[in-house]
N, C-alpha and C. Protein backbone atom coordinates (compact mmCIF):
# COMPACT_ATOMS: atom_id res chain seq x y z
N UNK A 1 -1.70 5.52 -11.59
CA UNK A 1 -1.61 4.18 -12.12
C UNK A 1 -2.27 3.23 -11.10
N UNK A 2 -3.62 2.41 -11.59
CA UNK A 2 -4.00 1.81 -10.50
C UNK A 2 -2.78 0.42 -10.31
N UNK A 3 -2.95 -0.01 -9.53
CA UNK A 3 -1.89 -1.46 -9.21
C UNK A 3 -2.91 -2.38 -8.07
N UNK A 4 -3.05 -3.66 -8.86
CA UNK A 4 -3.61 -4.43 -8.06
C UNK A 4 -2.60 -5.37 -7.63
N UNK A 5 -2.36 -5.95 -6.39
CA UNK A 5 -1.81 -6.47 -5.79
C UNK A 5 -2.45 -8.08 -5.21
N UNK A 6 -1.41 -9.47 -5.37
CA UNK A 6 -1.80 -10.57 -5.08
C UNK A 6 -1.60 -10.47 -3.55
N UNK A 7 -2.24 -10.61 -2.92
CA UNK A 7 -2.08 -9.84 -1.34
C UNK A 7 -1.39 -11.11 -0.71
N UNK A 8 -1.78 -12.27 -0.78
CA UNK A 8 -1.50 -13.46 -0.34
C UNK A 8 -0.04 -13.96 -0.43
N UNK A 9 0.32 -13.95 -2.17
CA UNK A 9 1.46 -13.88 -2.36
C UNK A 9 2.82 -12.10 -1.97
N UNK A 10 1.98 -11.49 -1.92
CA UNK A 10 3.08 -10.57 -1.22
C UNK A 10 2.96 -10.93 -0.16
N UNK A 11 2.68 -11.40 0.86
CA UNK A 11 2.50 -12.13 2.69
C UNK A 11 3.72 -12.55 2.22
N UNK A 12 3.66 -13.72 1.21
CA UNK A 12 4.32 -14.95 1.18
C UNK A 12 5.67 -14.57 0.88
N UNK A 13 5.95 -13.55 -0.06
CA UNK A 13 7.25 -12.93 -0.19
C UNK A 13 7.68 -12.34 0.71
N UNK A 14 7.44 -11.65 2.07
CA UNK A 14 7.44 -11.09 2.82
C UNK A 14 8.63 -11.51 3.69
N UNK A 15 9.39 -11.21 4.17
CA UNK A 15 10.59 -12.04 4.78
C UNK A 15 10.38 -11.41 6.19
N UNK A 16 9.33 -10.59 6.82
CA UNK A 16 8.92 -10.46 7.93
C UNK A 16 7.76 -10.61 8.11
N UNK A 17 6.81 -11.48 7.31
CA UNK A 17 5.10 -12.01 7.27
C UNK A 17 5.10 -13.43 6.95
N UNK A 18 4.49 -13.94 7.16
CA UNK A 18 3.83 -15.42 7.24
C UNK A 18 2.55 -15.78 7.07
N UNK A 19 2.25 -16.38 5.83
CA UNK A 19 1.26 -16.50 5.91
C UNK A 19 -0.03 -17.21 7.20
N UNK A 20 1.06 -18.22 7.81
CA UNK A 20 0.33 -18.85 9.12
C UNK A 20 0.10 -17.69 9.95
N UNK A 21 0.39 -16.54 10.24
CA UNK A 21 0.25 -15.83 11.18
C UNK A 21 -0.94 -14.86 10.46
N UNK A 22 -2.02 -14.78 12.04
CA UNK A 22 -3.44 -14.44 11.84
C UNK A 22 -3.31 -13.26 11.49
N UNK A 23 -2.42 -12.45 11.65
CA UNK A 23 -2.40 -10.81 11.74
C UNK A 23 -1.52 -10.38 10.73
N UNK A 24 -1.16 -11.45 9.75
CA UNK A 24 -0.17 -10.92 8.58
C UNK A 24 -0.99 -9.76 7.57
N UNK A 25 -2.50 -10.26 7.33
CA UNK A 25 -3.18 -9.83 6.26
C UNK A 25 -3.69 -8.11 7.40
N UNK A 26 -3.72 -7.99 8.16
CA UNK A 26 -3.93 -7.11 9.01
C UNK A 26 -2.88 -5.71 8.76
N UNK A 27 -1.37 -6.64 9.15
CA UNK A 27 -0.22 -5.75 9.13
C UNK A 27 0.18 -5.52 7.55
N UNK A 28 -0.41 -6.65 6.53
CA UNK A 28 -0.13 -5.66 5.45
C UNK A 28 -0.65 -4.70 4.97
N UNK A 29 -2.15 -4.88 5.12
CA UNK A 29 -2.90 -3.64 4.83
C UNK A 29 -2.45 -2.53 5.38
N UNK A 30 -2.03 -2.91 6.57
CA UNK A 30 -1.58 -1.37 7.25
C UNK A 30 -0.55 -0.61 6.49
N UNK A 31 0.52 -1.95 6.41
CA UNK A 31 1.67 -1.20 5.87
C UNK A 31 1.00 -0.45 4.20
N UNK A 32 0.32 -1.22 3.63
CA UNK A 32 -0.38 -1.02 2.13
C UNK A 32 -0.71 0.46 2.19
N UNK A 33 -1.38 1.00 3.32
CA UNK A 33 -2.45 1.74 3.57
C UNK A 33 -1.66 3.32 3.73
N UNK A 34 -0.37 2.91 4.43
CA UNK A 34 0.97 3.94 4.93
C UNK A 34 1.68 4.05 3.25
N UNK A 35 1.76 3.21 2.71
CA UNK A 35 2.48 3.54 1.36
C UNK A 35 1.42 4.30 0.38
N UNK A 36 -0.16 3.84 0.46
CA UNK A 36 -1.07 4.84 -0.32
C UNK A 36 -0.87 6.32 -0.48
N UNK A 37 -0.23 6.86 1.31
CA UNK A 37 -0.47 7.92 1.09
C UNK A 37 0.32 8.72 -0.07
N UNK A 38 1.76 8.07 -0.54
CA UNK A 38 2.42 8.67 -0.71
C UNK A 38 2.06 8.79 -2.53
N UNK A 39 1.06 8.04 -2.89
CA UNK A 39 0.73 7.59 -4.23
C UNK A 39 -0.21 7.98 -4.75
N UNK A 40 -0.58 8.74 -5.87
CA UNK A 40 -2.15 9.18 -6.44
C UNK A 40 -3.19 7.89 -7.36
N UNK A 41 -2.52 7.08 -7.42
CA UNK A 41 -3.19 5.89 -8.55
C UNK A 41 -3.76 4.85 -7.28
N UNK A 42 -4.78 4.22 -7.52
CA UNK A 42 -5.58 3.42 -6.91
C UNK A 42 -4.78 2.11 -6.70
N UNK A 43 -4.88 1.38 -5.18
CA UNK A 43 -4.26 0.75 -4.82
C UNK A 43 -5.09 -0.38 -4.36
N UNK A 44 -5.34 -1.84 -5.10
CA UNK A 44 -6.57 -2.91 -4.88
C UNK A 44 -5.63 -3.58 -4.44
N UNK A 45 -5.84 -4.35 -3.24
CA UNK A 45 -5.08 -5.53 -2.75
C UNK A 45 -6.42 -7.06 -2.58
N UNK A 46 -5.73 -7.77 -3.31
CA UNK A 46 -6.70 -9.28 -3.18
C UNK A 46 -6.34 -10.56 -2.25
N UNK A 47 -6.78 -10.63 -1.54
CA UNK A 47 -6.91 -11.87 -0.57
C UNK A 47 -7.21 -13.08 -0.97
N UNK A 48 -7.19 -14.35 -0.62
CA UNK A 48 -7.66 -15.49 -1.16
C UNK A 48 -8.21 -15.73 0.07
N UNK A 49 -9.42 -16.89 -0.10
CA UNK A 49 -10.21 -17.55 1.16
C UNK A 49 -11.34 -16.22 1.43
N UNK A 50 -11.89 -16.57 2.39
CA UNK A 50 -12.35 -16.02 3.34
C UNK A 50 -12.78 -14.69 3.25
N UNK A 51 -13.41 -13.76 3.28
CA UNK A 51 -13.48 -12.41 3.98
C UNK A 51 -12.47 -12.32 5.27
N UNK A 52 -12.15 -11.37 5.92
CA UNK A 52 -11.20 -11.77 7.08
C UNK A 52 -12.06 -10.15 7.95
N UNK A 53 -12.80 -10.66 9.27
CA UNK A 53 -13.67 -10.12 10.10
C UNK A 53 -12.55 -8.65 10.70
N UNK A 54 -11.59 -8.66 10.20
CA UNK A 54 -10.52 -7.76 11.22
C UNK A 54 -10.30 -6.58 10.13
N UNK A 55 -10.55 -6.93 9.13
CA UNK A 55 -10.48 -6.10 7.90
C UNK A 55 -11.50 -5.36 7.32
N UNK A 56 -11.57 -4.01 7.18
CA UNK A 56 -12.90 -3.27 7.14
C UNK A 56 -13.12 -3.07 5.62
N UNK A 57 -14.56 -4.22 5.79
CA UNK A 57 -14.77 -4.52 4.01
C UNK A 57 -14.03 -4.25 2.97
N UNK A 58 -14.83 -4.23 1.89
CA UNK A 58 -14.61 -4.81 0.67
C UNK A 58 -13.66 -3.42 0.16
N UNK A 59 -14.11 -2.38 0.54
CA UNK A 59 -13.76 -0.70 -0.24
C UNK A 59 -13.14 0.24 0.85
N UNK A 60 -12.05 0.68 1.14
CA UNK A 60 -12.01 1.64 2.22
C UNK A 60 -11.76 3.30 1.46
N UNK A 61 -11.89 3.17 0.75
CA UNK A 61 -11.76 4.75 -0.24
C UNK A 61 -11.71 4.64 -1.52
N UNK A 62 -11.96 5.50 -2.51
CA UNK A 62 -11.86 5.82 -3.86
C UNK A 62 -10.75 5.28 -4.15
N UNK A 63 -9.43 5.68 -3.23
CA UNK A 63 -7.95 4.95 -3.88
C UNK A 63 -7.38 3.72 -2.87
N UNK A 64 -8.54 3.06 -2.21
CA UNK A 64 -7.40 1.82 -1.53
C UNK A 64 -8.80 1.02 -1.25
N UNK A 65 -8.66 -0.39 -2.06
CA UNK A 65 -9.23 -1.31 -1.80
C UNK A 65 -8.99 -2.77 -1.37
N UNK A 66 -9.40 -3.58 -0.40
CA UNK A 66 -9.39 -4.98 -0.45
C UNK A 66 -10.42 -5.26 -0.45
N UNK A 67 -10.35 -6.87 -1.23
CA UNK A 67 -11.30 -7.21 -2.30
C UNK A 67 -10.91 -9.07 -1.47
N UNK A 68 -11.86 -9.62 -1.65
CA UNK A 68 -11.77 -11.14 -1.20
C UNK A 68 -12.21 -11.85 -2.19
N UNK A 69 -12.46 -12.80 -3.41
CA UNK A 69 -12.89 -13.59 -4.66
C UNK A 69 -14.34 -13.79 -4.14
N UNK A 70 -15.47 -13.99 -4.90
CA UNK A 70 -16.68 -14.38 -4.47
C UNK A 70 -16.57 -15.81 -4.30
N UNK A 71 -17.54 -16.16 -3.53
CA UNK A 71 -17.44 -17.77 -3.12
C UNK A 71 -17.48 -18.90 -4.10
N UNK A 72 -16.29 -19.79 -4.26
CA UNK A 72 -16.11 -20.63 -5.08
C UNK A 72 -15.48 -20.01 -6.26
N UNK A 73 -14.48 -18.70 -5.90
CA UNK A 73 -13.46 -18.37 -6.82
C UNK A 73 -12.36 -18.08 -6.11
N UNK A 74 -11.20 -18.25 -6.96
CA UNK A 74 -9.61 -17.62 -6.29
C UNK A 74 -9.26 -16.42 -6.15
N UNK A 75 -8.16 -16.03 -5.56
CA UNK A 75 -8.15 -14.54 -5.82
C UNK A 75 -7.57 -14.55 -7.36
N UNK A 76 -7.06 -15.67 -7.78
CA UNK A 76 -6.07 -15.27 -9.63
C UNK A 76 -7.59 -14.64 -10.20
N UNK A 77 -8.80 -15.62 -9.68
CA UNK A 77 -9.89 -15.16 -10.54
C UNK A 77 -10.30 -13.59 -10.78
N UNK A 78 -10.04 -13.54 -9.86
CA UNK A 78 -10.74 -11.83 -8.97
C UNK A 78 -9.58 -11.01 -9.54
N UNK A 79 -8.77 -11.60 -9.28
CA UNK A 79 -7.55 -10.53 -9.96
C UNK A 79 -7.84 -10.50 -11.86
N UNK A 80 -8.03 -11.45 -12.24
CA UNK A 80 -8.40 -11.34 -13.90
C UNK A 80 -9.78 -10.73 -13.84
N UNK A 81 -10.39 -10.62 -13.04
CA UNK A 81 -11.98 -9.57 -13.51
C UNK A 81 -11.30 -8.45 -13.12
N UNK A 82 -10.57 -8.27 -12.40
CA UNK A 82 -10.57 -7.05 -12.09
C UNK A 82 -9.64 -6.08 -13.32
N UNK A 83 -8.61 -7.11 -13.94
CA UNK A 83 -7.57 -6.49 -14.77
C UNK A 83 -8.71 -6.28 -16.10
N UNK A 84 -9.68 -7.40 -15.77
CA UNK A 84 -10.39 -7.27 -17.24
C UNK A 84 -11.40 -6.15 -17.21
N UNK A 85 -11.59 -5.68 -16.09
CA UNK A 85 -12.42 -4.18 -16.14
C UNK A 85 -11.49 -2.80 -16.84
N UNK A 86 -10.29 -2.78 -16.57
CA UNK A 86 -9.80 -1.85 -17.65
C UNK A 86 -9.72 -1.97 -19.00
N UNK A 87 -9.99 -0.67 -19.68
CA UNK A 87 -9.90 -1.04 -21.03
C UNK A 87 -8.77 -0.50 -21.79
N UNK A 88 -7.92 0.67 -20.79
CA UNK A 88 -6.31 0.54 -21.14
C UNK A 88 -5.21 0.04 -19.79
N UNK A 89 -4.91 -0.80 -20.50
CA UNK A 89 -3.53 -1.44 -19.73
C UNK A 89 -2.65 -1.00 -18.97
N UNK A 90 -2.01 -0.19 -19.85
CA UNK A 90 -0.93 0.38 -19.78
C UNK A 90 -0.39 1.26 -18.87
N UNK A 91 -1.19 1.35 -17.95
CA UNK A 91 -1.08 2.40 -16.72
C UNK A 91 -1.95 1.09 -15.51
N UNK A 92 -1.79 -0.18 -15.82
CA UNK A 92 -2.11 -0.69 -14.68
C UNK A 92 -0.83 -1.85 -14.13
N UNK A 93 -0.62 -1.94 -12.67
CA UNK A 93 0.52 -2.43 -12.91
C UNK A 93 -0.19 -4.01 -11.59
N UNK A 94 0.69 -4.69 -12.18
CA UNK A 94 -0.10 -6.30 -11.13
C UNK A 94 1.33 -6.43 -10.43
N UNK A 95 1.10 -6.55 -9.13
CA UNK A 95 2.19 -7.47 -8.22
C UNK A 95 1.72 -8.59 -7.44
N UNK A 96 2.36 -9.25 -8.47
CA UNK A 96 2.49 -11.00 -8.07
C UNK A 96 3.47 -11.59 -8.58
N UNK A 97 3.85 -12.84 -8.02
CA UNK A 97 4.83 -13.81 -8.08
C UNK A 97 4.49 -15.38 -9.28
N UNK A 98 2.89 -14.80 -9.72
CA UNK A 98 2.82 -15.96 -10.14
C UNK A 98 2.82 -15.83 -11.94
N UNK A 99 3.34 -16.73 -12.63
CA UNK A 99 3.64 -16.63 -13.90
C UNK A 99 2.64 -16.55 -14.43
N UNK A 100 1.73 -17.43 -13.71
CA UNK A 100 0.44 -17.33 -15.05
C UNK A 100 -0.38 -16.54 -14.82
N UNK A 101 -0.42 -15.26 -13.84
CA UNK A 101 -1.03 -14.24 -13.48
C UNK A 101 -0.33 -12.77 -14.16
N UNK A 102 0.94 -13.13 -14.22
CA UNK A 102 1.27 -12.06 -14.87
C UNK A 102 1.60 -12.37 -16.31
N UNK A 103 1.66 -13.20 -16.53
CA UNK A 103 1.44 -13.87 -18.20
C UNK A 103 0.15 -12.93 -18.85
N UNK A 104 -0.68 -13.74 -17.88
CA UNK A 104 -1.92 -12.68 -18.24
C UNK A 104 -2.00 -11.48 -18.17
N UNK A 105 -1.25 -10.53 -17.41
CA UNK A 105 -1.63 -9.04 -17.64
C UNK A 105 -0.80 -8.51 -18.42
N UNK A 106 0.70 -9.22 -18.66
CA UNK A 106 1.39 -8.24 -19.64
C UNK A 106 0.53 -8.88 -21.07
N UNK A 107 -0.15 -10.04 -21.17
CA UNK A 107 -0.91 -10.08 -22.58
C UNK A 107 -2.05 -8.90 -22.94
N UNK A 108 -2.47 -8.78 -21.32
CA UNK A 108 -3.52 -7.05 -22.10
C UNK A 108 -2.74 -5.77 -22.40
N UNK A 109 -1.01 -5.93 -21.96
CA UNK A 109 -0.56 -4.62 -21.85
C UNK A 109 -0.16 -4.03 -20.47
N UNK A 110 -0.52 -4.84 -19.34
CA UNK A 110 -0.48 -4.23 -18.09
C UNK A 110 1.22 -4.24 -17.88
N UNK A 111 1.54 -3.59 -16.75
CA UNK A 111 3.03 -3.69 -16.42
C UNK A 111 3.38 -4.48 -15.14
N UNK A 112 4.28 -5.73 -14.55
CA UNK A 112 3.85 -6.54 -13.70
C UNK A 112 5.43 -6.67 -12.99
N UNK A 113 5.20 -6.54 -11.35
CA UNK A 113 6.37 -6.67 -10.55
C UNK A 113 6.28 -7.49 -9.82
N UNK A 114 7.17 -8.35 -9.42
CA UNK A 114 7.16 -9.22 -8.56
C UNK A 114 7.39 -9.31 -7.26
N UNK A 115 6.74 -10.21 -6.21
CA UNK A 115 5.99 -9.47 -5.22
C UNK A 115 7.28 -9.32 -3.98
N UNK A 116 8.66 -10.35 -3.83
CA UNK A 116 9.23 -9.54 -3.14
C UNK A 116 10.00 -8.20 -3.56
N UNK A 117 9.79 -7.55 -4.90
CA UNK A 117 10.42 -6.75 -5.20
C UNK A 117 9.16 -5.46 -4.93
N UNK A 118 8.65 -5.75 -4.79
CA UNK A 118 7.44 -4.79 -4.58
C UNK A 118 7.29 -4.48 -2.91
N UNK A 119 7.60 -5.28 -1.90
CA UNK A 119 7.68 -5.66 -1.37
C UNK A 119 8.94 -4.06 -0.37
N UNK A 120 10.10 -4.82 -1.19
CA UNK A 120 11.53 -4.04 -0.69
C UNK A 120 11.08 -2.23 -1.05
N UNK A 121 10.63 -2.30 -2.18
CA UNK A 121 9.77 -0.80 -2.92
C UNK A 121 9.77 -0.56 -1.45
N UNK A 122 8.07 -1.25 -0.82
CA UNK A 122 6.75 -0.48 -0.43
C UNK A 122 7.49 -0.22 1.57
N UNK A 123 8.74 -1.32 1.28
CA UNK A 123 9.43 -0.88 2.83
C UNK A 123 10.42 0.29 2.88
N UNK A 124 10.95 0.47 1.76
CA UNK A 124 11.67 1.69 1.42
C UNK A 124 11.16 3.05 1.48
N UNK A 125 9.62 2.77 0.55
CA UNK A 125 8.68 4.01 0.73
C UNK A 125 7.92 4.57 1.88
N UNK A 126 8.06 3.62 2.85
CA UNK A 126 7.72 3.65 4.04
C UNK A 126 8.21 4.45 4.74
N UNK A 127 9.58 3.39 5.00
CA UNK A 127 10.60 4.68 5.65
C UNK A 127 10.92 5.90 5.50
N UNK A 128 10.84 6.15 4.25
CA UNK A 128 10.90 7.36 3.63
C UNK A 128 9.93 8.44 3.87
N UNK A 129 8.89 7.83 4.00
CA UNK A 129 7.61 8.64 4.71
C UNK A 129 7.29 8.78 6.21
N UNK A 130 8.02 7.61 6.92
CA UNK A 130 8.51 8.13 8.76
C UNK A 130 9.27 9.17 8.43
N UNK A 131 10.34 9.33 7.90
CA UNK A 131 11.58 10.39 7.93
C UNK A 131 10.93 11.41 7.35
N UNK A 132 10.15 11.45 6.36
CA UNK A 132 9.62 12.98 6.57
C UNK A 132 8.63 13.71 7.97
N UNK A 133 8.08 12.37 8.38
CA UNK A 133 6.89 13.01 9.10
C UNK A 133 7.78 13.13 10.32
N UNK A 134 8.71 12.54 10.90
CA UNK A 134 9.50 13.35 11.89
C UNK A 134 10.45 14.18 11.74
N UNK A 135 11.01 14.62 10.40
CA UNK A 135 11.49 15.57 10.00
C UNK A 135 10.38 17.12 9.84
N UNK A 136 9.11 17.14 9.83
CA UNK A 136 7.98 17.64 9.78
C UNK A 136 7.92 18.11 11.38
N UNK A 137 7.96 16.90 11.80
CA UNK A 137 7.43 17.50 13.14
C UNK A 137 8.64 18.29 13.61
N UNK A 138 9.60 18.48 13.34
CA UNK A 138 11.14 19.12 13.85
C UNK A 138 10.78 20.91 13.37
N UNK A 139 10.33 20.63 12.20
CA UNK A 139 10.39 22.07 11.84
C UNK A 139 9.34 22.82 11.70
N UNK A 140 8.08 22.01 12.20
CA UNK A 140 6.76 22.82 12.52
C UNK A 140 6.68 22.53 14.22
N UNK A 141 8.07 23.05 14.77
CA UNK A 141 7.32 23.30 16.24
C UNK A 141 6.27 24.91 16.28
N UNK A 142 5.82 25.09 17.37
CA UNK A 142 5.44 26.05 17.71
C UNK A 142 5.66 26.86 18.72
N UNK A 143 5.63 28.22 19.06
CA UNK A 143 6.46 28.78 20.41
C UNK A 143 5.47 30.01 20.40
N UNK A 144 5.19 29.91 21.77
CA UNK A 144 4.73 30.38 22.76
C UNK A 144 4.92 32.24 22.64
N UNK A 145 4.07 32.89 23.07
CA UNK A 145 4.17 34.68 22.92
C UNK A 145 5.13 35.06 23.81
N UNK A 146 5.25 33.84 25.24
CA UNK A 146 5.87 34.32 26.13
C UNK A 146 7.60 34.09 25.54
N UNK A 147 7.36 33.06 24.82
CA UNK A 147 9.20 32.29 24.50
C UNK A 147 9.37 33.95 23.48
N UNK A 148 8.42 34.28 22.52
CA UNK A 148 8.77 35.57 21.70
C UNK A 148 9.06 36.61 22.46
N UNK A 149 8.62 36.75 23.53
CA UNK A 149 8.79 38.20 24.12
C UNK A 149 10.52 38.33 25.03
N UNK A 150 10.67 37.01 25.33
CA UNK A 150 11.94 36.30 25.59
C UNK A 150 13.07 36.84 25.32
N UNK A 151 12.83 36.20 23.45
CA UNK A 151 14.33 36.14 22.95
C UNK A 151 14.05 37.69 22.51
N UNK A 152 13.31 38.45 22.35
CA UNK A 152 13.19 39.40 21.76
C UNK A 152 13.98 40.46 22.68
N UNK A 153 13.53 40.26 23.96
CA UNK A 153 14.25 41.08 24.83
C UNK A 153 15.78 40.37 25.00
N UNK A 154 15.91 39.17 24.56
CA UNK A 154 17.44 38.71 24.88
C UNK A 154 18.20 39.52 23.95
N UNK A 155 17.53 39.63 22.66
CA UNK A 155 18.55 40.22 21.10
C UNK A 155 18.33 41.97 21.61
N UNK A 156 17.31 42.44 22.07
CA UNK A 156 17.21 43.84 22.40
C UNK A 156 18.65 44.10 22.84
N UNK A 157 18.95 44.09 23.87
CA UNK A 157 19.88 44.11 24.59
C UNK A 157 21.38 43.90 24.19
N UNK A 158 21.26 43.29 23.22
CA UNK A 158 22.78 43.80 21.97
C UNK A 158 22.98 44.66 21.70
């Protein structure tokens, strides 16, 4: 399911981001980027203003994009070309906070969450994906021929 995301307004929902702070759009992508993995449907996040020089262009893979409006458009704009490039809905989902953005996508059919609830999701899914990867690392240690020859002779000896 692709899901395009109001990037600006999830900052803004963010109850640990700010939009005044230079490195918000930085740390969400990151966090954006840590929740991709766990997801097969394409993940577009839209910015308003600017290109932002810290952010590596427009496309970073087949399934995770940020996208900035062309000059002398918003991101609502960019976000409606972009919803208007699908031609089924129904498997696309918009997170934003704003009514008349998601007015518009549940009118094509799209499915639409709001952005601190998307938000609590994508910190949940997070965590959830630390706790495996150090649960991972617990049970893919590796041991040594010498540690085998070890215990082997420790259990011999029973």
């Amino acid at each position: 399911m692709p899901t395009v995301i109001d990037g600006n307004n999830l900052i803004g929902s963010s109850p640990e981001m700010s939009l005044g702070d230079p490195n918000a759009r930085r740390r969400m992508v990151q966090l954006l980027q840590h929740y991709q993995r766990s997801r097969k449907g394409k993940l577009i996040v839209v910015f308003d203003g600017e290109p932002d020089p810290d952010l590596p262009g427009e496309k970073h893979s087949d399934r995770f994009a940020v996208v900035f409006p062309k000059f002398g458009q918003t991101a609502d704009d960019e976000i409606k070309s972009i919803l208007n490039r699908y031609h089924d809905h129904r498997n696309v989902l918009l997170v934003s906070s704003d009514r008349e953005l998601k007015s518009f996508a549940r009118s094509k059919g799209a499915k639409t969450m709001n952005s601190i609830e998307f938000y609590f999701h994508l910190k949940k899914i997070s965590r959830e994906i630390d706790a495996k990867a150090e649960s991972s690392k617990r049970i893919h240690t590796t041991i040594t021929s010498k540690e085998v020859d070890h215990w082997l002779k420790v259990f011999e000896d029973d």
